[in-house]
C-alpha atoms as a PDB file:
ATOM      1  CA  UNK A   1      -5.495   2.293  -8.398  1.00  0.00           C
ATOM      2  CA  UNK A   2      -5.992   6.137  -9.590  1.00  0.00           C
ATOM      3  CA  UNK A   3      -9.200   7.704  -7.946  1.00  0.00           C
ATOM      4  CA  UNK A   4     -10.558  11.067  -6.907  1.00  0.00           C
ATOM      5  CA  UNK A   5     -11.206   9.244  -3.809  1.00  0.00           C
ATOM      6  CA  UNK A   6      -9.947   6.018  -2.211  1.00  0.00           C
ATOM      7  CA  UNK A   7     -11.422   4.460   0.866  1.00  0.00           C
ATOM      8  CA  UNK A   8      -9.734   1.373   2.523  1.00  0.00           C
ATOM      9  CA  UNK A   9     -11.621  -0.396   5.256  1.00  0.00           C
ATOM     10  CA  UNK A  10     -11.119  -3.741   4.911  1.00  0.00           C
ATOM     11  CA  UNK A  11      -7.645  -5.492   3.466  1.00  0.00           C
ATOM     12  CA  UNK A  12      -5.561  -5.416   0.468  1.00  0.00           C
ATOM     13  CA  UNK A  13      -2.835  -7.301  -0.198  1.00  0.00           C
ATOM     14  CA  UNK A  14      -0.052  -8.030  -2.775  1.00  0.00           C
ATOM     15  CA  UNK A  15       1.651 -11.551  -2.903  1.00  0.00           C
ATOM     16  CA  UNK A  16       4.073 -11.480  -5.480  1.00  0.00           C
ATOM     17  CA  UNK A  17       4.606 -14.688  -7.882  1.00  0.00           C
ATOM     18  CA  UNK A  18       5.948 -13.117 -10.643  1.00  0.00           C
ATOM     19  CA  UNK A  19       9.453 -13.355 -12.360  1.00  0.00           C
ATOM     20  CA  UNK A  20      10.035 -10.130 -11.727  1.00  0.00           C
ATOM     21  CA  UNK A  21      10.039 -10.828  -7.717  1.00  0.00           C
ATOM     22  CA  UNK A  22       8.524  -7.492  -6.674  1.00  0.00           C
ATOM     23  CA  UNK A  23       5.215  -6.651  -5.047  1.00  0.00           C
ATOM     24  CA  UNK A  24       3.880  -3.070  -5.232  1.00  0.00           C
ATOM     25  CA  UNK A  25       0.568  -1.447  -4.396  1.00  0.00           C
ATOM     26  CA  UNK A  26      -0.278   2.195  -5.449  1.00  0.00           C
ATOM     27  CA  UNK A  27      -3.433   3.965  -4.287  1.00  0.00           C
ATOM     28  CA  UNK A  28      -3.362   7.697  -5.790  1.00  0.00           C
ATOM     29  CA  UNK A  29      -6.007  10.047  -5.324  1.00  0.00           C
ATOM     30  CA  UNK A  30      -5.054  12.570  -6.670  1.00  0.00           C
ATOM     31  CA  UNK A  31      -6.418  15.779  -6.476  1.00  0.00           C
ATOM     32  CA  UNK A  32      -8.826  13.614  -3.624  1.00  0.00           C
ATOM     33  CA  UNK A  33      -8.676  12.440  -0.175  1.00  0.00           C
ATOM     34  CA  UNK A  34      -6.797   8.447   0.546  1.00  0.00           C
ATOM     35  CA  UNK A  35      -8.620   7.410   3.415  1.00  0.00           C
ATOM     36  CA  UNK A  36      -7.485   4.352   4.940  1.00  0.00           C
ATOM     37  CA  UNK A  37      -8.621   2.582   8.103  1.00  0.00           C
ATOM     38  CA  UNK A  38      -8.148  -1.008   6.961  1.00  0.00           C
ATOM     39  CA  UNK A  39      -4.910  -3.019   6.351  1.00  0.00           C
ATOM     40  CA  UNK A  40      -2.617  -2.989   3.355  1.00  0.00           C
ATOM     41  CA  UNK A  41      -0.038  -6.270   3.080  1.00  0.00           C
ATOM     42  CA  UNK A  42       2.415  -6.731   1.050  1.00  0.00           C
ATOM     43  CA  UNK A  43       4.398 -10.277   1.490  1.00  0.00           C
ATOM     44  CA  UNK A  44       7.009 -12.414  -0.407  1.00  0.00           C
ATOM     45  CA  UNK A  45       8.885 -14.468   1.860  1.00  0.00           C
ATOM     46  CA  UNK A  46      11.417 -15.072  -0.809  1.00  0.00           C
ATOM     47  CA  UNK A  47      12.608 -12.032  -1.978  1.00  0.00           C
ATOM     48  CA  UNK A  48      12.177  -8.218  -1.116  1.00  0.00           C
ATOM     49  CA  UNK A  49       8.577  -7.248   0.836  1.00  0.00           C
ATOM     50  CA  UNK A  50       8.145  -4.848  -2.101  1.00  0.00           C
ATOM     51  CA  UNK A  51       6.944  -1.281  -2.269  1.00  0.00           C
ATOM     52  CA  UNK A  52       3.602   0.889  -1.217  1.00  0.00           C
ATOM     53  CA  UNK A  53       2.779   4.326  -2.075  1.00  0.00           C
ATOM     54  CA  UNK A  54      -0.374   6.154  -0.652  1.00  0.00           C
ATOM     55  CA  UNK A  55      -0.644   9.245  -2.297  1.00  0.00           C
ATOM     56  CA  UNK A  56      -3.515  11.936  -2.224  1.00  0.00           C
ATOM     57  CA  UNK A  57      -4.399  15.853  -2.082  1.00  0.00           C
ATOM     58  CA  UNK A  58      -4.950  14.487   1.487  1.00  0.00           C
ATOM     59  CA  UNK A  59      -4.133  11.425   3.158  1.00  0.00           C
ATOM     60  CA  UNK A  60      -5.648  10.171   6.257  1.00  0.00           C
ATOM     61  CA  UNK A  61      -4.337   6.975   8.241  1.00  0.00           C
ATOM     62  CA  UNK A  62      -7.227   6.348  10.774  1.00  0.00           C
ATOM     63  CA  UNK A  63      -7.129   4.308  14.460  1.00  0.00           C
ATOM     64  CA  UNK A  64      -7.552   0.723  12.246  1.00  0.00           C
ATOM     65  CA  UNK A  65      -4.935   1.564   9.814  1.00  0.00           C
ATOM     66  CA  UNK A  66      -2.705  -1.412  10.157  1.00  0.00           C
ATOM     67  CA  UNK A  67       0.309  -1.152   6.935  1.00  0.00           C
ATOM     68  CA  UNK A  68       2.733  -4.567   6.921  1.00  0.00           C
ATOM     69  CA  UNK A  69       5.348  -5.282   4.242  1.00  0.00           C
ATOM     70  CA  UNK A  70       7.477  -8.765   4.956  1.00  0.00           C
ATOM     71  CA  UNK A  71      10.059 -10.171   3.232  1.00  0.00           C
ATOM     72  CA  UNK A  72      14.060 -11.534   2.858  1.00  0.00           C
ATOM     73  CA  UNK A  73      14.870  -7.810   2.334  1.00  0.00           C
ATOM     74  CA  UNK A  74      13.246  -4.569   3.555  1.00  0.00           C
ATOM     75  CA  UNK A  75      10.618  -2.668   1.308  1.00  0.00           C
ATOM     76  CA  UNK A  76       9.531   0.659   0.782  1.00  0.00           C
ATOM     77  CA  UNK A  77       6.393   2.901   2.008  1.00  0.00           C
ATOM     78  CA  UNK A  78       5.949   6.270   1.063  1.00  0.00           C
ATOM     79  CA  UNK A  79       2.932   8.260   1.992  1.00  0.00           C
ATOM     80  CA  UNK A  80       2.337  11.716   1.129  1.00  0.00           C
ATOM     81  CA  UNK A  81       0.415  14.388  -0.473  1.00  0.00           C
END
């Protein structure tokens, strides 16, 4: 998802079923503000948890931010500006 703005407040999630085994959310804004106060899941019980990236001019992580990546093998959150 590539936005001048993106608001989370309620859940996202990424289950992967796909050959390639990987699960992966991006939420770019930008040149805007990521503003998340919800929860963002990733899970694949089988194989790595996958990879999330929360990227914006500014990035807020409010009190009900809630982030959770599960799997066999570790994944990967980056969040920045």
């Amino acid at each position: 998802m590539h936005a001048g703005s993106v608001v989370n407040k309620g859940t996202l999630n990424a289950n992967s079923v796909h050959k390639d085994k990987s699960g992966e959310i991006i939420l770019s804004a930008k040149e805007g503000l990521a503003n998340i106060d919800g929860t963002v899941t990733l899970n694949n019980a089988n194989f790595k948890a996958g990879s999330l990236t929360i990227t914006g001019k500014e990035v807020v992580l409010n009190s009900g931010a809630k982030v959770e990546l599960t799997g066999k093998q570790g994944g990967t959150v980056y969040i920045g500006g």
